[in-house]
Structure formats: structure tokens, C-alpha cells
Protein backbone atom coordinates (compact mmCIF):
# COMPACT_ATOMS: atom_id res chain seq x y z
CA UNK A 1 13.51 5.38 8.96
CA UNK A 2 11.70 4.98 6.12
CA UNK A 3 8.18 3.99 5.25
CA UNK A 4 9.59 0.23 3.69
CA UNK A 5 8.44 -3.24 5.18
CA UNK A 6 11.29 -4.86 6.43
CA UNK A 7 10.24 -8.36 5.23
CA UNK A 8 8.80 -7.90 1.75
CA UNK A 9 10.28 -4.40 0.83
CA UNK A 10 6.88 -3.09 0.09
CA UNK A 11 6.77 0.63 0.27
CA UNK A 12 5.20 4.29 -1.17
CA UNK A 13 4.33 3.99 -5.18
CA UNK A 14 3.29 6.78 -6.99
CA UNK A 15 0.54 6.97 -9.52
CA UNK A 16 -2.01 9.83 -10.93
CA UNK A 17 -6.13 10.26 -9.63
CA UNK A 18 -7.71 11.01 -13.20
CA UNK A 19 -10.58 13.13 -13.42
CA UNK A 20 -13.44 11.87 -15.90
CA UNK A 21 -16.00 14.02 -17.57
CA UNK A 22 -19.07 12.10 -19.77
CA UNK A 23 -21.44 9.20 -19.82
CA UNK A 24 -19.67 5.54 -20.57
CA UNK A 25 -20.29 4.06 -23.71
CA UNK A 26 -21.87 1.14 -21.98
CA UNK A 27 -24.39 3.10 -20.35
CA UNK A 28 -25.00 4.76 -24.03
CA UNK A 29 -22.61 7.77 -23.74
CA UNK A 30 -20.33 8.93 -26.10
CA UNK A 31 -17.46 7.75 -23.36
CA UNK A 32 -15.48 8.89 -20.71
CA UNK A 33 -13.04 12.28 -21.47
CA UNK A 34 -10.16 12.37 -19.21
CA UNK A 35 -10.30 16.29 -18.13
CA UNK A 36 -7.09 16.00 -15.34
CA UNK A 37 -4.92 13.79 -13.29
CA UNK A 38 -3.05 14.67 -10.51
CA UNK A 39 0.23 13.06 -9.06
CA UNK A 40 -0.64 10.85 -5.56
CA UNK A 41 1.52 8.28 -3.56
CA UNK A 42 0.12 4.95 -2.83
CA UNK A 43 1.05 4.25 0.66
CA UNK A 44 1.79 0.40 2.36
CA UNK A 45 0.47 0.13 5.36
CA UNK A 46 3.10 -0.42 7.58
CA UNK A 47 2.67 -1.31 11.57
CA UNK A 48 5.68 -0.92 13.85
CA UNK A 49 5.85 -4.20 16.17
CA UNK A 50 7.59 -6.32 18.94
CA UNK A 51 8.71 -9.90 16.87
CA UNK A 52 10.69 -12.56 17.43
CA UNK A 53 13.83 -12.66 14.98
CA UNK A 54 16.48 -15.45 15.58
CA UNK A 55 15.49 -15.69 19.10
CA UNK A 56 16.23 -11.96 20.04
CA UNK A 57 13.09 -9.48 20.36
CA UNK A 58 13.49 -6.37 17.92
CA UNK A 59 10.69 -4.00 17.03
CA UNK A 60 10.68 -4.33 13.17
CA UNK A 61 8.21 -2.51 10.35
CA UNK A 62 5.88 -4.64 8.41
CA UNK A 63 3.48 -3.93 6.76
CA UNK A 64 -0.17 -5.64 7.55
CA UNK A 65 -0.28 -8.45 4.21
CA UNK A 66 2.90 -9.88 5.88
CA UNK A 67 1.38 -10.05 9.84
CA UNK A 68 -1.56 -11.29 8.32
CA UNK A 69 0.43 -14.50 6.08
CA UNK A 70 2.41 -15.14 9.39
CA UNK A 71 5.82 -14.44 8.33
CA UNK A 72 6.82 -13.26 11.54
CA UNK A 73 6.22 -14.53 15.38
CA UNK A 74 4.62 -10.96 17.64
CA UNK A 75 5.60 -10.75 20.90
CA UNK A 76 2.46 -10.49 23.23
């Protein structure tokens, strides 16, 4: 299964890490030089758990926003 939350559909973006070179201009450089960037994923971060959906227990993925706003009822 994949790494998706099953409430939201949050899951893996992808994005570049940029490597900078100089002194900012605010700090009296001549500004920042961008001297490589490198593909990276963004990952959700996604919990496996016992909840309560429509009265049956099912171990769903969700990722930690949604636990944390409530959305779903764990099973202690």
C-alpha cells in the first residue's frame, strides 16, 4: 500500500534542495548564487492505526495533521 493518508489524500511531493554560494544582499553581499539543486521527495508523515469507522474497527493510514484535528476516533 502506498504512502497516501486515507482521510485527506496527503502523500510524497517532490521538490529540489538548492545549494547557495555568497553573502545576501541584506547582510551587504552581492546576493545569493544558486550553484546546484538536487531532486528530493517531501514525505507525509503517515501513522498506521486501530480507528473506529462506521462502527467496525479497521487499521487505516493517516497521517499525524489529521489524528491531531480529530477526524478519526483511535481505538485504545
Amino acid at each position: 500500500m502506498a504512502r497516501i493518508c486515507e482521510i485527506c489524500g496527503k502523500k510524497t511531493a517532490v521538490g529540489y534542495k538548492y545549494e547557495r554560494r555568497g553573502l545576501p544582499k541584506r547582510k551587504g553581499g552581492v546576493g545569493l548564487k544558486i550553484t546546484g539543486k538536487t531532486k528530493r521527495k517531501f514525505k507525509a508523515n503517515i501513522q498506521t492505526i486501530r480507528a473506529n469507522i462506521n462502527g467496525s474497527i479497521k487499521k487505516i493510514k493517516i497521517c499525524t495533521r489529521c489524528i491531531n484535528a480529530g477526524k478519526v476516533v483511535k481505538v485504545v
